[in-house]
C-alpha atoms as a PDB file:
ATOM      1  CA  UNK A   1       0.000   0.000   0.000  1.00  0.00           C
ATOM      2  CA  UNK A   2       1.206   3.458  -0.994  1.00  0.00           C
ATOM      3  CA  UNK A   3       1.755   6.401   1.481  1.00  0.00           C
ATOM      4  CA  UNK A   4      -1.857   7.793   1.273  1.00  0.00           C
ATOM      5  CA  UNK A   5      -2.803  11.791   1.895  1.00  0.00           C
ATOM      6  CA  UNK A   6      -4.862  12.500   4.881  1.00  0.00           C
ATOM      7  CA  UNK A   7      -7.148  15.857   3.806  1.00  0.00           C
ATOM      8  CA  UNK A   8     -10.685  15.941   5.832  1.00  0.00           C
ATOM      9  CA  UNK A   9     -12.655  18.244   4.479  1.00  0.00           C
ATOM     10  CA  UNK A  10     -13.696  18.612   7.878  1.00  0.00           C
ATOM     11  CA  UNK A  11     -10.570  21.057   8.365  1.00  0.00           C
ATOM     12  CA  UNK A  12      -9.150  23.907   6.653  1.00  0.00           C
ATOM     13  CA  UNK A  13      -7.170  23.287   3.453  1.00  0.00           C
ATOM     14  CA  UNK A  14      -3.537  23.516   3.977  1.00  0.00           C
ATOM     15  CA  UNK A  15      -1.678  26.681   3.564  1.00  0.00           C
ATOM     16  CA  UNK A  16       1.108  25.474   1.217  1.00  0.00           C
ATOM     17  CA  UNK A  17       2.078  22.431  -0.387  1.00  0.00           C
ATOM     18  CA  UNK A  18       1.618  20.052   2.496  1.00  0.00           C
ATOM     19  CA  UNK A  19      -1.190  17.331   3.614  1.00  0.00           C
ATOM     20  CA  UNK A  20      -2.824  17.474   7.056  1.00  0.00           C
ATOM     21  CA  UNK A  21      -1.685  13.483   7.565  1.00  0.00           C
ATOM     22  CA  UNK A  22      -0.077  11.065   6.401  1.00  0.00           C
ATOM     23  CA  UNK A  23      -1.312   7.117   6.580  1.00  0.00           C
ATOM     24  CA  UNK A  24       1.780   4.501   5.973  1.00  0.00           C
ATOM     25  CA  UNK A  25       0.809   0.956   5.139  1.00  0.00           C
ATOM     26  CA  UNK A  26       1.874  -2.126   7.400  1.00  0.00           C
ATOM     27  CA  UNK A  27       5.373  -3.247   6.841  1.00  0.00           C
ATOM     28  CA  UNK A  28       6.968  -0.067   5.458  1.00  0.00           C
ATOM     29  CA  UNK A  29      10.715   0.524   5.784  1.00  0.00           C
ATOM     30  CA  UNK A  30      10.968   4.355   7.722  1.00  0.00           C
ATOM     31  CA  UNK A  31      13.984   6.111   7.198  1.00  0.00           C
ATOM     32  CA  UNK A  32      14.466   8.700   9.910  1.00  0.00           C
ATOM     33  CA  UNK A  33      16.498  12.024   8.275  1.00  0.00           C
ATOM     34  CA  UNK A  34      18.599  14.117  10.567  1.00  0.00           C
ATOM     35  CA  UNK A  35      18.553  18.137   9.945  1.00  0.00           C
ATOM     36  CA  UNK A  36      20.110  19.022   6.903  1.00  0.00           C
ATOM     37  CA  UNK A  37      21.160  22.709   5.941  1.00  0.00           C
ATOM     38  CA  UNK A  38      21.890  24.897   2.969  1.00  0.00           C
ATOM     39  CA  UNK A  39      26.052  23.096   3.201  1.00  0.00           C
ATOM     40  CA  UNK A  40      27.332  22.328  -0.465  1.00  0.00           C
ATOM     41  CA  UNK A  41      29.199  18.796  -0.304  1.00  0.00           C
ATOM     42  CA  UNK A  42      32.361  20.997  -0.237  1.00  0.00           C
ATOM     43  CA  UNK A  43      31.070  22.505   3.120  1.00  0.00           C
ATOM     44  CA  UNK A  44      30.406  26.042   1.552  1.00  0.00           C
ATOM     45  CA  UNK A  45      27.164  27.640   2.457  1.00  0.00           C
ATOM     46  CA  UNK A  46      24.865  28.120  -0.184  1.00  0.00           C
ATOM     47  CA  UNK A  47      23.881  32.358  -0.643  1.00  0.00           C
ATOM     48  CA  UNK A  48      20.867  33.127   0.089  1.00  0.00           C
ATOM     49  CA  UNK A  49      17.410  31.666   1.579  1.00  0.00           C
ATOM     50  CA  UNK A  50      15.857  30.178  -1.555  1.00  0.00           C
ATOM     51  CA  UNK A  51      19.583  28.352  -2.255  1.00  0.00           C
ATOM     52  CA  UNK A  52      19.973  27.379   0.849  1.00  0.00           C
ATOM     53  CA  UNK A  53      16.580  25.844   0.799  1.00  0.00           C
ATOM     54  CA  UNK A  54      17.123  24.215  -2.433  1.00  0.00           C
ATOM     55  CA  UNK A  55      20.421  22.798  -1.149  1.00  0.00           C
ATOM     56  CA  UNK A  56      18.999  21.543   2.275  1.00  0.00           C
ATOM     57  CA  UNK A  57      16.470  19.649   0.278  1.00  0.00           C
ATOM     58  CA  UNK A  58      18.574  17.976  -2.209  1.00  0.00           C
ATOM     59  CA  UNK A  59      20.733  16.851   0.914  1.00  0.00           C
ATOM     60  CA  UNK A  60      17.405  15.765   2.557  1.00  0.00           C
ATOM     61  CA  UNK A  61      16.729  13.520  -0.792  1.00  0.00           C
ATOM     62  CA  UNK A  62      20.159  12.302  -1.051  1.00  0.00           C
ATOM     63  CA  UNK A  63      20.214  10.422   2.274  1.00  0.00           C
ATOM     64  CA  UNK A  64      16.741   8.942   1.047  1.00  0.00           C
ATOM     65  CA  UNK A  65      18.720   7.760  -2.042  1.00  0.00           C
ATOM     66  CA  UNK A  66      20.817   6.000  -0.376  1.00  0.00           C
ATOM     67  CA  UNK A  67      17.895   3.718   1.319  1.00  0.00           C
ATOM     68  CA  UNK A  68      15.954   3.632  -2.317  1.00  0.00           C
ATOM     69  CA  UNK A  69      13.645   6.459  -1.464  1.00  0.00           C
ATOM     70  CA  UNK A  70      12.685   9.446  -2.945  1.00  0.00           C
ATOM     71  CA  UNK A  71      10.470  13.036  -2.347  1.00  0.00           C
ATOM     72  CA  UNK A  72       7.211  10.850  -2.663  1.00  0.00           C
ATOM     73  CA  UNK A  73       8.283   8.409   0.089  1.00  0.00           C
ATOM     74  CA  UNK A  74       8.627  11.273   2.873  1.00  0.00           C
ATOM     75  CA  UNK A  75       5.952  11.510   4.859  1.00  0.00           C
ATOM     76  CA  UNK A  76       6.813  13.667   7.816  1.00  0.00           C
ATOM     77  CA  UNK A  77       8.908  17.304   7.366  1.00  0.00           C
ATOM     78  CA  UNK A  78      10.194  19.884  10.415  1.00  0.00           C
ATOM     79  CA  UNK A  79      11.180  22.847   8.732  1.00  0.00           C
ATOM     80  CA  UNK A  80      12.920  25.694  10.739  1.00  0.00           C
ATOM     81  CA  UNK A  81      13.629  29.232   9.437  1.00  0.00           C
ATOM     82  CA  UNK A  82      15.357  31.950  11.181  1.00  0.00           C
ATOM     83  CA  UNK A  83      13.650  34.851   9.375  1.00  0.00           C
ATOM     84  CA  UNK A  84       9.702  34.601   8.596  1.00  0.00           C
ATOM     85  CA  UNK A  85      10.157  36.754   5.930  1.00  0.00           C
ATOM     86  CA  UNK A  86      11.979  34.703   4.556  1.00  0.00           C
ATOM     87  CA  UNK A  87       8.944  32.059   4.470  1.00  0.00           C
ATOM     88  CA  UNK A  88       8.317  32.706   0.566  1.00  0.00           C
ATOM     89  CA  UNK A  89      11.825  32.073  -0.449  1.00  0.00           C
ATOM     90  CA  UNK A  90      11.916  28.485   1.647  1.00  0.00           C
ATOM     91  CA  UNK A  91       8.656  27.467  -0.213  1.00  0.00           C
ATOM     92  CA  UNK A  92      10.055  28.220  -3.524  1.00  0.00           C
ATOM     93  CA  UNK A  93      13.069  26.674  -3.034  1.00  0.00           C
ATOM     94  CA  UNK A  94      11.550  23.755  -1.382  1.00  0.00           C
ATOM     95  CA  UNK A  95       8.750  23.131  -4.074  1.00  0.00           C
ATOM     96  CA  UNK A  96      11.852  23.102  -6.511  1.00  0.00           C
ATOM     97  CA  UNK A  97      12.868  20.545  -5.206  1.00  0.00           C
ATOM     98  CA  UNK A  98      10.014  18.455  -3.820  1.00  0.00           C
ATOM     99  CA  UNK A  99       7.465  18.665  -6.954  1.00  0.00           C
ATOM    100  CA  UNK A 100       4.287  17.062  -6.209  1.00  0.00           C
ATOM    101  CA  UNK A 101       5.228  15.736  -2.903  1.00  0.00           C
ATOM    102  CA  UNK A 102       2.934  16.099  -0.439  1.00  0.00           C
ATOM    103  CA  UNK A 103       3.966  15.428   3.009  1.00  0.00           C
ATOM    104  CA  UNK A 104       2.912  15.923   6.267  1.00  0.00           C
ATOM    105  CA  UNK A 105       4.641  19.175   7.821  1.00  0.00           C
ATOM    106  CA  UNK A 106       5.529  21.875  10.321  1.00  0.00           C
ATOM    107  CA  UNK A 107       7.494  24.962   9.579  1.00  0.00           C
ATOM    108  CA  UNK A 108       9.049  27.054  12.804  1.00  0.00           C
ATOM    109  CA  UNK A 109      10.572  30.477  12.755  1.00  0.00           C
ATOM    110  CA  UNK A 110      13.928  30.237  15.437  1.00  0.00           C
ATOM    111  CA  UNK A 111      15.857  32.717  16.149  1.00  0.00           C
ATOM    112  CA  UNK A 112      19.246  30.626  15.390  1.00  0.00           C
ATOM    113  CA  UNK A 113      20.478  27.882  13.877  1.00  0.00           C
ATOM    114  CA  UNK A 114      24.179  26.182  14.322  1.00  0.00           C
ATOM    115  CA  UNK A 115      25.919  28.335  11.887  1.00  0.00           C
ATOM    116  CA  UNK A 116      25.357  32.206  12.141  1.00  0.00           C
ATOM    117  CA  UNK A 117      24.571  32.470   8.349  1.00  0.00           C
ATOM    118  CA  UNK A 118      22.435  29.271   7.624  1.00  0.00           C
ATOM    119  CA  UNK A 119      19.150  30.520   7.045  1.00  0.00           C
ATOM    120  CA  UNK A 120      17.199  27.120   7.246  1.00  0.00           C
ATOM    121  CA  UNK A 121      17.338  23.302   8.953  1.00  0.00           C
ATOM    122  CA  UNK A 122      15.209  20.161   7.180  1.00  0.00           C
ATOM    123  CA  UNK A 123      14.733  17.315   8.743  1.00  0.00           C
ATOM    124  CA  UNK A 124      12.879  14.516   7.391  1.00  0.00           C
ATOM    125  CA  UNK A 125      11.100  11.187   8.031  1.00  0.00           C
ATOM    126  CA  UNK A 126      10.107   8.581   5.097  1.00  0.00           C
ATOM    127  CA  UNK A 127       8.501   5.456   4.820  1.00  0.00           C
ATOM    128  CA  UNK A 128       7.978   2.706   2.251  1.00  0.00           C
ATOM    129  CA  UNK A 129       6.492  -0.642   1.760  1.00  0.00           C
END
């Protein structure tokens, strides 16, 4: 059984490109993503929030690689920002990179992350049968 989208109509519709739930079948395989940032493999920060966001993502979707999973197969997202106007940049460079995807999610605005100029943290949880 695919991931399926939870979207009650009972609710309001979702502000952005997310779905209110997410229902996983019995006897997926989760893969659990730790926070990834806007770091190049070459440990240079990416300029810029909608980069940076692009670049978290991509890391994000290359750890899922590595366990044969892709965007579709994530069904859980944290996002944290450090600037909320900065909140239309992250969605554009996160729907550049996650398509159709439709996951579960929660963004935050914080007032720091690990790194004075990283803009945005992503961390992930997938699942697939």
């Amino acid at each position: 059984m695919p991931n399926k989208s939870l979207m009650p109509d009972s609710i309001a519709k979702p502000g952005s490109r997310y779905s209110h739930g997410i229902e996983v079948g019995p006897g997926a395989r989760w893969v659990h993503v730790s926070g990834q940032v806007g770091w190049s493999p070459d440990g240079v920060i990416e300029d810029g929030m909608e980069a940076q966001t692009r670049r978290a993502f991509q890391n994000v979707l290359a750890v899922l690689a590595e366990a044969g999973m892709g965007a579709e197969d994530i069904v859980r997202l944290n996002s944290y920002v450090t600037d909320a106007a900065d909140v239309p940049k992250f969605r554009a460079g996160r729907d550049a990179v996650m398509g159709d995807a439709m996951p579960a999610s929660t963004l935050v605005v914080v007032s720091a992350l690990i790194h004075p100029d990283l803009k945005v943290e992503v961390e992930a949880v997938a699942a697939k049968a």
